[in-house]
C-alpha atoms as a PDB file:
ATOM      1  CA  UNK A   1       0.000   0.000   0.000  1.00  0.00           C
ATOM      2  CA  UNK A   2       1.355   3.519  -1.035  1.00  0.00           C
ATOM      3  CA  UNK A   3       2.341   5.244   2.558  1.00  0.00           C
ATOM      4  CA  UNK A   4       1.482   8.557   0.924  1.00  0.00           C
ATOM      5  CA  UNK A   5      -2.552   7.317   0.780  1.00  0.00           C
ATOM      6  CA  UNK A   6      -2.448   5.117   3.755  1.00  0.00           C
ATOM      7  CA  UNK A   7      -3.693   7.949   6.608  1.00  0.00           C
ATOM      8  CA  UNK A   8      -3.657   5.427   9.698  1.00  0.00           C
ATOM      9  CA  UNK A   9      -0.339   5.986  10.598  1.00  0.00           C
ATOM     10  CA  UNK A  10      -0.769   9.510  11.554  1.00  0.00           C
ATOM     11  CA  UNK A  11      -3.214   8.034  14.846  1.00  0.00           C
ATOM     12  CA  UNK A  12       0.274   7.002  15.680  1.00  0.00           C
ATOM     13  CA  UNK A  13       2.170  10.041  15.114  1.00  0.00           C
ATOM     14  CA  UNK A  14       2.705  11.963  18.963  1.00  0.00           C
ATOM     15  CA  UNK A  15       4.081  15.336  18.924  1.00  0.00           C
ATOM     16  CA  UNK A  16       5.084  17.856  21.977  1.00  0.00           C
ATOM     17  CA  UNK A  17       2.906  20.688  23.137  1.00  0.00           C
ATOM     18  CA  UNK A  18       6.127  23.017  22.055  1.00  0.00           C
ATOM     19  CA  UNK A  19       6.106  21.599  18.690  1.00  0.00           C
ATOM     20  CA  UNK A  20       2.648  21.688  17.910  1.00  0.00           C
ATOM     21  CA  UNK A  21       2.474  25.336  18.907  1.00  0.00           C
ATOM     22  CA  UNK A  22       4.775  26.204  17.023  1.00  0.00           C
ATOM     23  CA  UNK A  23       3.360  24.671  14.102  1.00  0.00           C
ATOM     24  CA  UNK A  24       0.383  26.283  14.657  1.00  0.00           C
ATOM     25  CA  UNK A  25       2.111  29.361  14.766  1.00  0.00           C
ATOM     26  CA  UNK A  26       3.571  28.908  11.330  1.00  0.00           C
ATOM     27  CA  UNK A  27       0.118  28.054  10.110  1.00  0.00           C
ATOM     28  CA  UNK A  28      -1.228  31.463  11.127  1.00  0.00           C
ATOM     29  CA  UNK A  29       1.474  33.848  10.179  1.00  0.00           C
ATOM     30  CA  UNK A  30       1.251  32.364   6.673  1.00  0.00           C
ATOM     31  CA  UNK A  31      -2.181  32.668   7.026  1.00  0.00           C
ATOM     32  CA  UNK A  32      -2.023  36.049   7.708  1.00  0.00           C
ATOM     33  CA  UNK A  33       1.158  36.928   5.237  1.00  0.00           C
ATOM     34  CA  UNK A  34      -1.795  35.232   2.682  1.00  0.00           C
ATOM     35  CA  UNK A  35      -4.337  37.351   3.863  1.00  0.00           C
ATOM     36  CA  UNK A  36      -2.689  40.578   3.571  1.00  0.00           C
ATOM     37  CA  UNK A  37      -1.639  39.944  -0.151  1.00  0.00           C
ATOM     38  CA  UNK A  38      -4.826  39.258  -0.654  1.00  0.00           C
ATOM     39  CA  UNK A  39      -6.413  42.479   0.676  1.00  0.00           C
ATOM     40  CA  UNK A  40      -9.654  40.858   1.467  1.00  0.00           C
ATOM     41  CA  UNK A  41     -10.961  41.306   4.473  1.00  0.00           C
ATOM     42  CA  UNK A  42     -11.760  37.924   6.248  1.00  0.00           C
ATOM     43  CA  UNK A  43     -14.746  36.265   6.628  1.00  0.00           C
ATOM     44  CA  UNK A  44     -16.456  36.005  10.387  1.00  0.00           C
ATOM     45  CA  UNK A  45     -16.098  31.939  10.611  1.00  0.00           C
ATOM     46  CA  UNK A  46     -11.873  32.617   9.449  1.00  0.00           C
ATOM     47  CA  UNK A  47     -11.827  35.303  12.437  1.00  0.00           C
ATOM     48  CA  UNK A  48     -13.895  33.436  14.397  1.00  0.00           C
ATOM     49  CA  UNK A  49     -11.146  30.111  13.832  1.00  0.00           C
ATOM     50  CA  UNK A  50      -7.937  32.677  14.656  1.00  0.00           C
ATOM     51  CA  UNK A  51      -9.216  33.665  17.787  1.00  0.00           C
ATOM     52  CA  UNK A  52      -9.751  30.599  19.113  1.00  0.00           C
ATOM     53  CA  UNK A  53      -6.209  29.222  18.279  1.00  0.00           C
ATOM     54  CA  UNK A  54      -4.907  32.329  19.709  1.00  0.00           C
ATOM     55  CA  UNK A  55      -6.825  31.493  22.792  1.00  0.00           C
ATOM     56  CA  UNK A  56      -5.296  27.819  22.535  1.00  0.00           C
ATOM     57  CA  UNK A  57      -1.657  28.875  22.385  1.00  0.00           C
ATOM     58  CA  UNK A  58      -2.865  31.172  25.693  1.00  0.00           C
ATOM     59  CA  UNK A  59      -3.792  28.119  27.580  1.00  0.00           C
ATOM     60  CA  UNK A  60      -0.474  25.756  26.438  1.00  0.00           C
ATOM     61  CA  UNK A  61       1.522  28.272  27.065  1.00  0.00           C
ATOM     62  CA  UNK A  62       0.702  28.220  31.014  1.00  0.00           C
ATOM     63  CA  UNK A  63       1.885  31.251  33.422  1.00  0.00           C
ATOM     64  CA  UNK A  64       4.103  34.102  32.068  1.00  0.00           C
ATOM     65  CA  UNK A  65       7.302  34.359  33.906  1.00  0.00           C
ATOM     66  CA  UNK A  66       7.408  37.835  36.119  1.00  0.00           C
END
């Protein structure tokens, strides 16, 4: 079977709180680099979608050192 079609492998795939942040991180600030080429503004669901991941990397990223 092709690995490349087969999806049940990535049930098995584990990564770190840091590492997923950060990847979601990447995902927006492309996402907003696309965006702004664009100059559309974006729809309420997409806004809607970025908040909450912003909220998400709040609550991983625990207490902010004094």
């Amino acid at each position: 079977m092709n690995p490349m079609t087969d999806f049940a492998h990535l049930n098995r795939t584990q990564i770190d709180r840091v590492h997923n942040a950060a990847i979601r991180r990447e995902i927006g600030d492309r996402l907003c680099i696309s965006l702004n080429a664009e100059r559309a503004p974006p729809m309420p669901r997409l806004l809607d979608l970025l908040d909450r991941l912003a909220a998400e990397d709040r609550r991983n990223a625990g207490p902010t050192p004094h």
